[in-house]
Protein backbone atom coordinates (compact mmCIF):
# COMPACT_ATOMS: atom_id res chain seq x y z
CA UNK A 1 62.19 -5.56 -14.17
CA UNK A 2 59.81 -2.84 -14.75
CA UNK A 3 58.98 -1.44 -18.65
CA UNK A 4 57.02 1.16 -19.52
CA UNK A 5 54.19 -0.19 -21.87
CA UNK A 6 50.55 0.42 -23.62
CA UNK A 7 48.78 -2.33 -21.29
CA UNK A 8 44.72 -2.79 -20.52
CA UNK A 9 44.17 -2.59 -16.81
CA UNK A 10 44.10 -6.24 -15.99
CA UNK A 11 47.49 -6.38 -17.44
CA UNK A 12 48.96 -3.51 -15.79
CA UNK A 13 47.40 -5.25 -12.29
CA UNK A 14 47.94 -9.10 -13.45
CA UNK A 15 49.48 -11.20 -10.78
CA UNK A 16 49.75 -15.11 -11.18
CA UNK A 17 47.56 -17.16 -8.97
CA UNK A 18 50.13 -19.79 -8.68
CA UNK A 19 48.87 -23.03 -6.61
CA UNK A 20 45.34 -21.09 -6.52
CA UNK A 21 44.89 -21.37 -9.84
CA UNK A 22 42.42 -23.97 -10.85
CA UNK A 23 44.07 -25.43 -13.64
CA UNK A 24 47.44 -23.58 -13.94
CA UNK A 25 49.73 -23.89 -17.08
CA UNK A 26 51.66 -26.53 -15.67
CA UNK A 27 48.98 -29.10 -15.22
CA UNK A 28 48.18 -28.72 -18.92
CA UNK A 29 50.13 -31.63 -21.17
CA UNK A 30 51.58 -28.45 -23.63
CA UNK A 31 54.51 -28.83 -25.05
CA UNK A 32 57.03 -26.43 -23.05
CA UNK A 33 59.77 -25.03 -25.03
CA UNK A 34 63.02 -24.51 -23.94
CA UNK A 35 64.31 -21.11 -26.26
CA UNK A 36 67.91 -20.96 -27.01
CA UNK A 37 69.25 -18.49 -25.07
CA UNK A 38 67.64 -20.18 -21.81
CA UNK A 39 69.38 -23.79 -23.40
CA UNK A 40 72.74 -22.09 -23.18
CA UNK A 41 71.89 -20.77 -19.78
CA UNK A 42 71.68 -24.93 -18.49
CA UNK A 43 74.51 -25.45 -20.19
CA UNK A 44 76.81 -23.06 -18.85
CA UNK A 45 75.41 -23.16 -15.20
CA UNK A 46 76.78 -26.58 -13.79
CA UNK A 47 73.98 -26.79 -10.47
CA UNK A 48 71.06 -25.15 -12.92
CA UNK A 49 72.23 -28.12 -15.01
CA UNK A 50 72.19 -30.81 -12.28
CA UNK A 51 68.73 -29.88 -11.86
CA UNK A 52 67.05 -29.50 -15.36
CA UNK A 53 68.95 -31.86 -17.63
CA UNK A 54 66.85 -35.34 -16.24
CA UNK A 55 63.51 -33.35 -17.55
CA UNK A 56 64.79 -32.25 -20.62
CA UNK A 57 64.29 -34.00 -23.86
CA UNK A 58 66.17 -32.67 -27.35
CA UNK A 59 63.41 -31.46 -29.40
CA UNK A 60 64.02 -32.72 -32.56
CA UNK A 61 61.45 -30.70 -34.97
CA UNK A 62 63.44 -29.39 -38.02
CA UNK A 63 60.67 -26.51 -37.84
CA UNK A 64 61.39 -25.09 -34.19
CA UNK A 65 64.78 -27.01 -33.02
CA UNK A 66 66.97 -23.85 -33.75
CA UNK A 67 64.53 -21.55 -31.57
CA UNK A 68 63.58 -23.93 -29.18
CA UNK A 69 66.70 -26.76 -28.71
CA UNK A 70 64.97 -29.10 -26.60
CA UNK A 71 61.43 -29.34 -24.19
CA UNK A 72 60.59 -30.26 -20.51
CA UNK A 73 59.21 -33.71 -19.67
CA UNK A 74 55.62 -34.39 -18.52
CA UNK A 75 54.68 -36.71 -15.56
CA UNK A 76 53.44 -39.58 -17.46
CA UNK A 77 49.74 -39.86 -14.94
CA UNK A 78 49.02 -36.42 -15.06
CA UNK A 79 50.85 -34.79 -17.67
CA UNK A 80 52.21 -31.97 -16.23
CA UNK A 81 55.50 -30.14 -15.98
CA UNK A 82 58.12 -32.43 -14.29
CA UNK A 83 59.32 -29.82 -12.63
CA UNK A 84 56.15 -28.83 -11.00
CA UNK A 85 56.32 -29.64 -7.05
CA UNK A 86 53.45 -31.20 -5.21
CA UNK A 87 52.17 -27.56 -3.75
CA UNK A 88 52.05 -26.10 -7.34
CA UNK A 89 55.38 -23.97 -7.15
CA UNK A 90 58.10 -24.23 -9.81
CA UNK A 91 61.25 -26.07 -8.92
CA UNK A 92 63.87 -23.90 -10.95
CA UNK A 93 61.88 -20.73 -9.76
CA UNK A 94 62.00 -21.56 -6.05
CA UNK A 95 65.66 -22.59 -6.52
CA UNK A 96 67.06 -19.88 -9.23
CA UNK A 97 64.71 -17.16 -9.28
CA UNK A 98 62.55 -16.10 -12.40
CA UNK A 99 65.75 -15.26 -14.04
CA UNK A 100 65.89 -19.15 -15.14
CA UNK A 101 62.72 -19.64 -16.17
CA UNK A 102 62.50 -20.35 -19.90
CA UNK A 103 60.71 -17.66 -22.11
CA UNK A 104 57.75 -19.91 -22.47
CA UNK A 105 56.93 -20.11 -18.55
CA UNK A 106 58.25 -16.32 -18.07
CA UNK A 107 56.39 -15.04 -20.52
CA UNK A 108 52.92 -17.10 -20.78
CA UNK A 109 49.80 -15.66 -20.56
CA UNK A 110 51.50 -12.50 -21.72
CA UNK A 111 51.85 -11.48 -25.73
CA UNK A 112 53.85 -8.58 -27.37
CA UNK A 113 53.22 -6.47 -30.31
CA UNK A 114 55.49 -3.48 -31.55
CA UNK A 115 52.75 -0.71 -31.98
CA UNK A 116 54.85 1.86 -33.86
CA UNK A 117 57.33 3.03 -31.55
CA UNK A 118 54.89 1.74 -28.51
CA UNK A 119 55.12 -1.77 -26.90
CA UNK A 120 51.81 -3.06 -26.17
CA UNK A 121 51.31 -6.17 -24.00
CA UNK A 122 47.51 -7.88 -23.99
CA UNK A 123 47.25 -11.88 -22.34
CA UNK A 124 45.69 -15.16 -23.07
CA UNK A 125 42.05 -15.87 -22.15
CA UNK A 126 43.44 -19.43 -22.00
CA UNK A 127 44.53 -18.20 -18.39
CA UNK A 128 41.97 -18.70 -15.60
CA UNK A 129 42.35 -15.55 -14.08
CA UNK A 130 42.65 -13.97 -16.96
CA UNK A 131 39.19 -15.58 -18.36
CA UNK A 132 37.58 -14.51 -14.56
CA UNK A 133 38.51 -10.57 -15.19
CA UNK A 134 37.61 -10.19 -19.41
CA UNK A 135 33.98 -11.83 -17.82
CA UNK A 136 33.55 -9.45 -15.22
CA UNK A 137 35.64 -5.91 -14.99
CA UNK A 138 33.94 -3.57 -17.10
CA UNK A 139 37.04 -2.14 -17.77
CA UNK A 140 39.24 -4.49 -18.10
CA UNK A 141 40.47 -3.08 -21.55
CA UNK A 142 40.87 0.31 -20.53
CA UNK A 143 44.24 1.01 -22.15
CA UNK A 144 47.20 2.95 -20.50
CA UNK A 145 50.96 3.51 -20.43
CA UNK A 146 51.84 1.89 -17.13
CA UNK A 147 55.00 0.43 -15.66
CA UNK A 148 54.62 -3.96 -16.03
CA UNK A 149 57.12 -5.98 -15.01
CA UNK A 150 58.75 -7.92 -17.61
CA UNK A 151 61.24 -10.93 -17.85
CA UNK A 152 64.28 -9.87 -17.40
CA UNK A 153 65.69 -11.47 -20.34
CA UNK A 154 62.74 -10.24 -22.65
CA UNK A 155 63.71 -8.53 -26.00
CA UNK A 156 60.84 -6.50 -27.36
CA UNK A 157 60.65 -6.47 -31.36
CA UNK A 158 61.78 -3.17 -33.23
CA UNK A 159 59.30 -0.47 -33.68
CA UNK A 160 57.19 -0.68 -36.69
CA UNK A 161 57.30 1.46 -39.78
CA UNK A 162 55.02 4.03 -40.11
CA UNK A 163 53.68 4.24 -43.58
CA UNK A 164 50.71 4.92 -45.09
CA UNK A 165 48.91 1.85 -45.23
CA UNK A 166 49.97 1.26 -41.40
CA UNK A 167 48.74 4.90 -40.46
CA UNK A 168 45.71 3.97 -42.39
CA UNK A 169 45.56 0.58 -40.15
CA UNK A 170 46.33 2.15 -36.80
CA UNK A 171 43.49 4.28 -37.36
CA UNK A 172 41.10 1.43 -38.24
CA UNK A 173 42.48 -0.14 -35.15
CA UNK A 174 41.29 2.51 -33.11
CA UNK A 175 38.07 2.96 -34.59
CA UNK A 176 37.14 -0.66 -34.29
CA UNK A 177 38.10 -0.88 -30.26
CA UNK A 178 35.94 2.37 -29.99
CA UNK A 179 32.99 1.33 -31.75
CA UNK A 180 33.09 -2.14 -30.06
CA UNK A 181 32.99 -0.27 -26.28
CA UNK A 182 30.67 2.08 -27.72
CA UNK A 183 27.96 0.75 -24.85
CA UNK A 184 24.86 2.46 -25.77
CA UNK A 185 24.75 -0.05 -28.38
CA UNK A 186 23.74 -3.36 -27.79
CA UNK A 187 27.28 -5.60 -28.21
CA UNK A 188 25.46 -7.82 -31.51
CA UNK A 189 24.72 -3.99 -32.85
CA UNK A 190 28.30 -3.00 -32.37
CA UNK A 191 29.59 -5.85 -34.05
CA UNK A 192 27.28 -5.42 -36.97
CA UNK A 193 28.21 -2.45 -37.22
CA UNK A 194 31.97 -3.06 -37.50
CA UNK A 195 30.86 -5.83 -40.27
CA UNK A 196 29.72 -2.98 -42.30
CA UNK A 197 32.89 -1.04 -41.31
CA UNK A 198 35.45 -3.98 -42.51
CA UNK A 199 34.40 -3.94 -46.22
CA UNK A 200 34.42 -0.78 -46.78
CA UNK A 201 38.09 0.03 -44.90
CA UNK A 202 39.08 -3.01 -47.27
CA UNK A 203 38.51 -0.99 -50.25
CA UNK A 204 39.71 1.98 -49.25
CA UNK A 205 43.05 0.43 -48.37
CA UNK A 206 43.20 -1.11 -51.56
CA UNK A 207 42.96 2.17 -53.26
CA UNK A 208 45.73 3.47 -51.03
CA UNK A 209 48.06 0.40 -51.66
CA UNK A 210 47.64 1.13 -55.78
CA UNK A 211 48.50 5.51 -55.00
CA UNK A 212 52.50 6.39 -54.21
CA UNK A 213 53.56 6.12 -50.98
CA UNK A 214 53.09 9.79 -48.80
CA UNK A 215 56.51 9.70 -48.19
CA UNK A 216 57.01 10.07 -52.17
CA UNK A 217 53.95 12.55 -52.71
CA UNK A 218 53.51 16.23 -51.99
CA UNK A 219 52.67 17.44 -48.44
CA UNK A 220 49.07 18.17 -49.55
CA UNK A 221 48.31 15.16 -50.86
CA UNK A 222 49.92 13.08 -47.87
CA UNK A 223 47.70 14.68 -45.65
CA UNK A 224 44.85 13.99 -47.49
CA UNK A 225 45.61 10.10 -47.23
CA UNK A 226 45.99 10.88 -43.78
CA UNK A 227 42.80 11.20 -43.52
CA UNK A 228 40.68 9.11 -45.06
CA UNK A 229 40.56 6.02 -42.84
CA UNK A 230 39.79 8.86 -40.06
CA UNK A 231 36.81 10.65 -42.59
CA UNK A 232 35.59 7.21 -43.13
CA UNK A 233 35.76 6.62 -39.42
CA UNK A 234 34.27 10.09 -38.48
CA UNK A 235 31.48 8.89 -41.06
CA UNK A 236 30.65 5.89 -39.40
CA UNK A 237 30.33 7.89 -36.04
CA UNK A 238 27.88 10.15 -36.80
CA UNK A 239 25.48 7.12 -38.90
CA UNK A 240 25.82 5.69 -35.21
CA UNK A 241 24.82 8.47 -33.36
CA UNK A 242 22.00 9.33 -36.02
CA UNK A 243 20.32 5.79 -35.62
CA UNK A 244 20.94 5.14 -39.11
CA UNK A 245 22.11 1.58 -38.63
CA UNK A 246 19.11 0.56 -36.55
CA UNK A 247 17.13 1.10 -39.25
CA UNK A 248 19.05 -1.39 -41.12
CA UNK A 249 19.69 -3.69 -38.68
CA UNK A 250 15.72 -4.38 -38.83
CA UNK A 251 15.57 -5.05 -42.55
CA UNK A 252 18.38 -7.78 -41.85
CA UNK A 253 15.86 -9.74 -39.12
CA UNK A 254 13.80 -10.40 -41.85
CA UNK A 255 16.69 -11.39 -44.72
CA UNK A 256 17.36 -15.41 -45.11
CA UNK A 257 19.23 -17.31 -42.38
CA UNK A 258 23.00 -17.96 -42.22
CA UNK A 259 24.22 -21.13 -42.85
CA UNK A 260 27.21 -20.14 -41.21
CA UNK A 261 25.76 -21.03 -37.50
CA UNK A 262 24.93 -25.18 -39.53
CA UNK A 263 28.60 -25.01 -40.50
CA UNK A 264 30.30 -23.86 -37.35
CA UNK A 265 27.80 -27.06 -35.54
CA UNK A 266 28.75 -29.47 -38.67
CA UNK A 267 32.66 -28.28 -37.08
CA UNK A 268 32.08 -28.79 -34.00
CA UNK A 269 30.78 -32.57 -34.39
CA UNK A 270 33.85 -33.46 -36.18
CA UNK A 271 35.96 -31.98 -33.71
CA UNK A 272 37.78 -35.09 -32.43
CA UNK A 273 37.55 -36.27 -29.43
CA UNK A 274 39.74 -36.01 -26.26
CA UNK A 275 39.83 -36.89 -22.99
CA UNK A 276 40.19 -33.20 -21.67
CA UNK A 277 37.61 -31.04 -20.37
CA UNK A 278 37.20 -29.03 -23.82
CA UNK A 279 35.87 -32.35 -25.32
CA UNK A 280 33.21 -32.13 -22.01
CA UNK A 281 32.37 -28.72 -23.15
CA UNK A 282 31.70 -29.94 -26.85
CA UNK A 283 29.52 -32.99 -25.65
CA UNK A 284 26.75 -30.50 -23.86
CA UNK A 285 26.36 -28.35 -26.43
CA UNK A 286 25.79 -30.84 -28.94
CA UNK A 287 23.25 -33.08 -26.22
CA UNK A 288 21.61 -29.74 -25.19
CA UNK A 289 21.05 -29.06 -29.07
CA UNK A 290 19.86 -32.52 -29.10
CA UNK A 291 22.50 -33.25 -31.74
CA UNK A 292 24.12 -36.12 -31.56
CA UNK A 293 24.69 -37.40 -35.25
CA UNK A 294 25.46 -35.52 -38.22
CA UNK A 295 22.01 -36.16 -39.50
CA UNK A 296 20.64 -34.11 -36.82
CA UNK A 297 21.99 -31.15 -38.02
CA UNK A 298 19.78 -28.80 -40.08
CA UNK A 299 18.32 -25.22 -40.12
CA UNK A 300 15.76 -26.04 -37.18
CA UNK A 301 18.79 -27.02 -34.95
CA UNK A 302 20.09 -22.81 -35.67
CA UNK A 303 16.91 -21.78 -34.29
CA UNK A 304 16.54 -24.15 -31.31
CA UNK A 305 20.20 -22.40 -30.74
CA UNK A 306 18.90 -19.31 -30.81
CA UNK A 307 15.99 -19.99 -28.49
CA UNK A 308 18.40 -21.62 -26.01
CA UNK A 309 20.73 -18.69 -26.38
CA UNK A 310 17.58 -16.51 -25.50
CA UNK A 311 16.69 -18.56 -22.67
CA UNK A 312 19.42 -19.30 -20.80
CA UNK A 313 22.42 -17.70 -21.94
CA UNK A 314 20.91 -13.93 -22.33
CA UNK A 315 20.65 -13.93 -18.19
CA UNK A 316 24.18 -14.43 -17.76
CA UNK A 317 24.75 -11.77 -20.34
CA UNK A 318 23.12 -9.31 -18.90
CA UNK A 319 24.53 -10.09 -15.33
CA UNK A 320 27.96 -9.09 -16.96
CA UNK A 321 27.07 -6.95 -20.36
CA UNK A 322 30.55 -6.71 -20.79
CA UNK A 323 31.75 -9.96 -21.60
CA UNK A 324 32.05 -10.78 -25.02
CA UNK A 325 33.05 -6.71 -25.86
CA UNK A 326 36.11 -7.45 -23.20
CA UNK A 327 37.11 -10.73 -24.92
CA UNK A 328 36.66 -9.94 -28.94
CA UNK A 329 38.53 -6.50 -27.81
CA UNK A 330 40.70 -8.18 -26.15
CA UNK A 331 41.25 -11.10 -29.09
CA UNK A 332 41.89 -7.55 -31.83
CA UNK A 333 44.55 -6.60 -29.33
CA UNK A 334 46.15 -10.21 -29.81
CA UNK A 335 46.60 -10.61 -33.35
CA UNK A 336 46.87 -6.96 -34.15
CA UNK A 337 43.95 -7.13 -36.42
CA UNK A 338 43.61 -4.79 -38.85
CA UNK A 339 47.53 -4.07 -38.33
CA UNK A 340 48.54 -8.14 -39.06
CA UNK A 341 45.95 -8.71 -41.38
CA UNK A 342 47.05 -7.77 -45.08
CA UNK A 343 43.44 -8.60 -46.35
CA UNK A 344 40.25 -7.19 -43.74
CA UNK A 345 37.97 -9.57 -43.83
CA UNK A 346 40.15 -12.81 -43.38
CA UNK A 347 41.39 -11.17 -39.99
CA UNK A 348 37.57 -10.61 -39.11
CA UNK A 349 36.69 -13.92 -40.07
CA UNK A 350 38.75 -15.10 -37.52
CA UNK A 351 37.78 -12.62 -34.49
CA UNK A 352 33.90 -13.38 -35.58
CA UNK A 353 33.81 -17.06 -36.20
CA UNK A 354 35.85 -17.03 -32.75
CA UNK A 355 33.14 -14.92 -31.41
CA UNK A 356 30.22 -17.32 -32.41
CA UNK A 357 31.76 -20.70 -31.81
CA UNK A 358 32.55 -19.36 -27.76
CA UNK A 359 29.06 -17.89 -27.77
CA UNK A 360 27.42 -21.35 -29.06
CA UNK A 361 29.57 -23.52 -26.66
CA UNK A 362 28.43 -20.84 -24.08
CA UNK A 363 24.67 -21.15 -24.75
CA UNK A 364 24.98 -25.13 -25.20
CA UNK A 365 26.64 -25.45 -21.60
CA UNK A 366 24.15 -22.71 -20.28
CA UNK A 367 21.23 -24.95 -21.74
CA UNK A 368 22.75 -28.25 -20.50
CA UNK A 369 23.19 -26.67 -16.56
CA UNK A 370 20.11 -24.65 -17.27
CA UNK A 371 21.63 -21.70 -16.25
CA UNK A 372 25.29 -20.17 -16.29
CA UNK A 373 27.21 -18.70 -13.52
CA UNK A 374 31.11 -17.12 -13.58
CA UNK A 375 32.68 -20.36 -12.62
CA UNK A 376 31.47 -22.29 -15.41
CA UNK A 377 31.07 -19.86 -17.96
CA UNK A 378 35.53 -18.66 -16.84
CA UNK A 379 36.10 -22.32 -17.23
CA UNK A 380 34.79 -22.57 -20.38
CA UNK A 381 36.26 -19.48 -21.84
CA UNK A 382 39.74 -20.84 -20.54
CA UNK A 383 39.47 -23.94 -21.94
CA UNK A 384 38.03 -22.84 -25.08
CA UNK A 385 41.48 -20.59 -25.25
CA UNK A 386 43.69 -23.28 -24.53
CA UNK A 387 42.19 -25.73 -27.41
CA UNK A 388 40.21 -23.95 -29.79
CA UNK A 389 40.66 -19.98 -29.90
CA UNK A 390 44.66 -20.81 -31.77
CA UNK A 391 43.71 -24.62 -32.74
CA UNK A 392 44.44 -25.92 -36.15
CA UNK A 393 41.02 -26.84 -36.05
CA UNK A 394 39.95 -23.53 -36.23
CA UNK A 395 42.07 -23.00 -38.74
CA UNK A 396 40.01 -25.80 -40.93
CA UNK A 397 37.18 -24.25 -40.25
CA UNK A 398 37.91 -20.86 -41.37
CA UNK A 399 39.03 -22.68 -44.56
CA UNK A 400 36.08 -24.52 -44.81
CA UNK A 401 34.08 -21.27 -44.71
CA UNK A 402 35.80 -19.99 -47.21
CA UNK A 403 35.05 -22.94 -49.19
CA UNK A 404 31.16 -22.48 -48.58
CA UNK A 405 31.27 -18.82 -49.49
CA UNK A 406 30.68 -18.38 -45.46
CA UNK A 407 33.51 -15.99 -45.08
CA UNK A 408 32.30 -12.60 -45.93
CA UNK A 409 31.15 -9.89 -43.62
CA UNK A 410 27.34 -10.38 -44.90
CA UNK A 411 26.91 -14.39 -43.24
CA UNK A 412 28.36 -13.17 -39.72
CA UNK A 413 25.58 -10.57 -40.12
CA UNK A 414 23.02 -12.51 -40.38
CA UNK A 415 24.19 -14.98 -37.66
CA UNK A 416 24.16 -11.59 -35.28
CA UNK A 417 19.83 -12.30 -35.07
CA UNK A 418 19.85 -8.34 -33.99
């Protein structure tokens, strides 16, 4: 069915590549739930049944058995869906329709978010064709109400409350997607930009969070909270236009490096190893780096990064300048962030260690190929969505960071090299 919803463009024109795609979500060995509703749905239909119940197993998590009673087998060679044909179709969708699909393979690369009243659908760059357009449609994130087609059995979540602090958010939301497209900025310039942004938005919703609620306090003084994300916003806006950051942005070049690229590679090493194409991706960065043990890594391997980064990753960058703003806009729209995030900077922690681990895998492959075209460089951002972008592992890391003192605004800045 059709719903009318907040979408970027490539949403509102997305259409599944089926046996075309490279490496489509079947082929992967993910775990592929089986909700409840769907459960029932084999249950109750007896030929539905005949056909799903031998690739079913009972999924016997105490965590996620309610939502999700039981999984579908993988081929034991290749690890994908059981129910995957030899030509690439689906077997319940070519004998039941869509309508039987489980929410997992209905749904996927597609994620919801209640935006007040508003819907708004963005997609996973773990997706292949979804990687292929955030690299190259400059406006890929150009949002619009649009009719999408939906599931048929999808239930959206209720609308979200509007109070101050999410007003206050909503705003910040805005401002950040704006300033990130702002494209008479270099991107690094835009995101140092919104570094500077983050703290002081923290501290101004703190302030907010400790004053009564507007829906307690006189008109006048609701208003005025109204406003003060926006004044702060409006404030940033005109320091852009005036140059004012640039100015600042060259007394940072000459500030003390970051350790925070050293961690990130100290990470990476200790990723563990697979036999998967992500692992492939890890092992040329770290050869190209010319890091192979622990030992190796020090400050002069974050500045043979950097020179790499200029020399062959910068080509491919500005081949398609709009890249990385498509796919850290595109990661906000996601996880909500600020709207999700009850304290700022963890949330943009997350989007900017994301940000630099992609752009250092990037720059390693780029080195390793010596040079970087869209094949490789959608292949990688795929694959880095499928085991790294929502990976416990980055989860460590963003612990670990925290750990080091790593996590504020002020190390991502200096990691920028503006």
């Amino acid at each position: 069915m059709k719903k009318e919803l907040l979408a970027p463009k490539y949403a509102r024109e997305f259409m599944c590549t089926g046996p075309k795609c490279p490496e489509d979500c079947c082929q992967e060995n993910w775990t592929i739930n089986i909700d409840t509703k769907t459960y029932e749905l084999y249950q109750k239909d007896l030929k539905l049944n005949a056909l799903v119940m031998p690739h079913m197993q009972v999924n016997n998590s105490r965590q996620t058995k309610d939502a999700n009673p039981a999984t579908f087998k993988h081929k034991p060679v290749t690890g994908g869906c059981s129910l995957q044909l030899a030509n690439g179709l689906c077997k319940i969708q070519k004998e039941f329709g869509e309508k039987a699909l489980s929410a997992t393979c209905a749904i996927y690369p597609r994620i919801y978010n209640a935006l007040g009243s508003d819907q708004l659908i963005s997609m996973s760059e773990s997706c292949p064709e979804i990687a292929k357009v955030l690299i190259t449609d400059p406006v890929a994130l150009q949002l619009e109400f649009g009719e999408v087609n939906v599931w048929d059995r999808m239930i959206f979540q209720n609308e979200t409350e509007f109070n101050t602090q999410y007003q206050e958010r909503y705003h910040l939301l805005q401002g950040l997607i704006s300033i990130l497209q702002h494209r008479k900025l270099s991107f690094e310039m835009r995101l140092f930009v919104c570094s500077l942004l983050i703290p002081r938005a923290d501290t101004l919703l703190q302030q907010l969070n400790s004053e009564p609620d507007s829906s307690e306090a006189n008109p006048s003084e609701a208003d005025n909270s109204k406003q003060s994300m926006k004044a702060l916003l409006q404030n940033f806006y005109t320091l852009i236009d005036d140059g004012y950051f640039n100015n600042q942005a060259n007394q940072l070049n000459n500030a003390e490096p970051s350790g925070l690229d050293l961690v990130i590679l100290q990470d990476l090493m200790t990723e563990k190893k697979q036999k998967n194409e992500f692992s492939l991706i890890l092992a040329k960065t770290l050869l190209s780096l010319g890091a192979t043990r622990s030992e190796d890594l020090n400050y002069e391997t974050v500045d043979k990064l950097q020179a790499l980064r200029s020399q062959w990753l910068t080509p491919f960058e500005q081949e398609y300048p709009h890249a990385f703003e498509n796919i850290v806009v595109n990661w906000l729209l996601q996880s909500l962030f600020p709207i999700n995030n009850i304290r700022l900077a963890d949330g943009w922690l997350n989007i900017t260690t994301r940000y630099l681990l992609l752009r250092t895998l990037l720059t390693g492959v780029a080195a390793f190929n010596q040079g970087l075209n869209l094949k490789t460089a959608t292949h990688c951002l795929y694959h880095f969505g499928r085991n790294l972008s929502n990976s416990g592992q980055l989860k460590r890391l963003l612990l670990e960071l925290v750990g080091k003192g790593q996590n504020q605004p002020a190390a991502f800045i200096r990691s920028l090299k503006l």
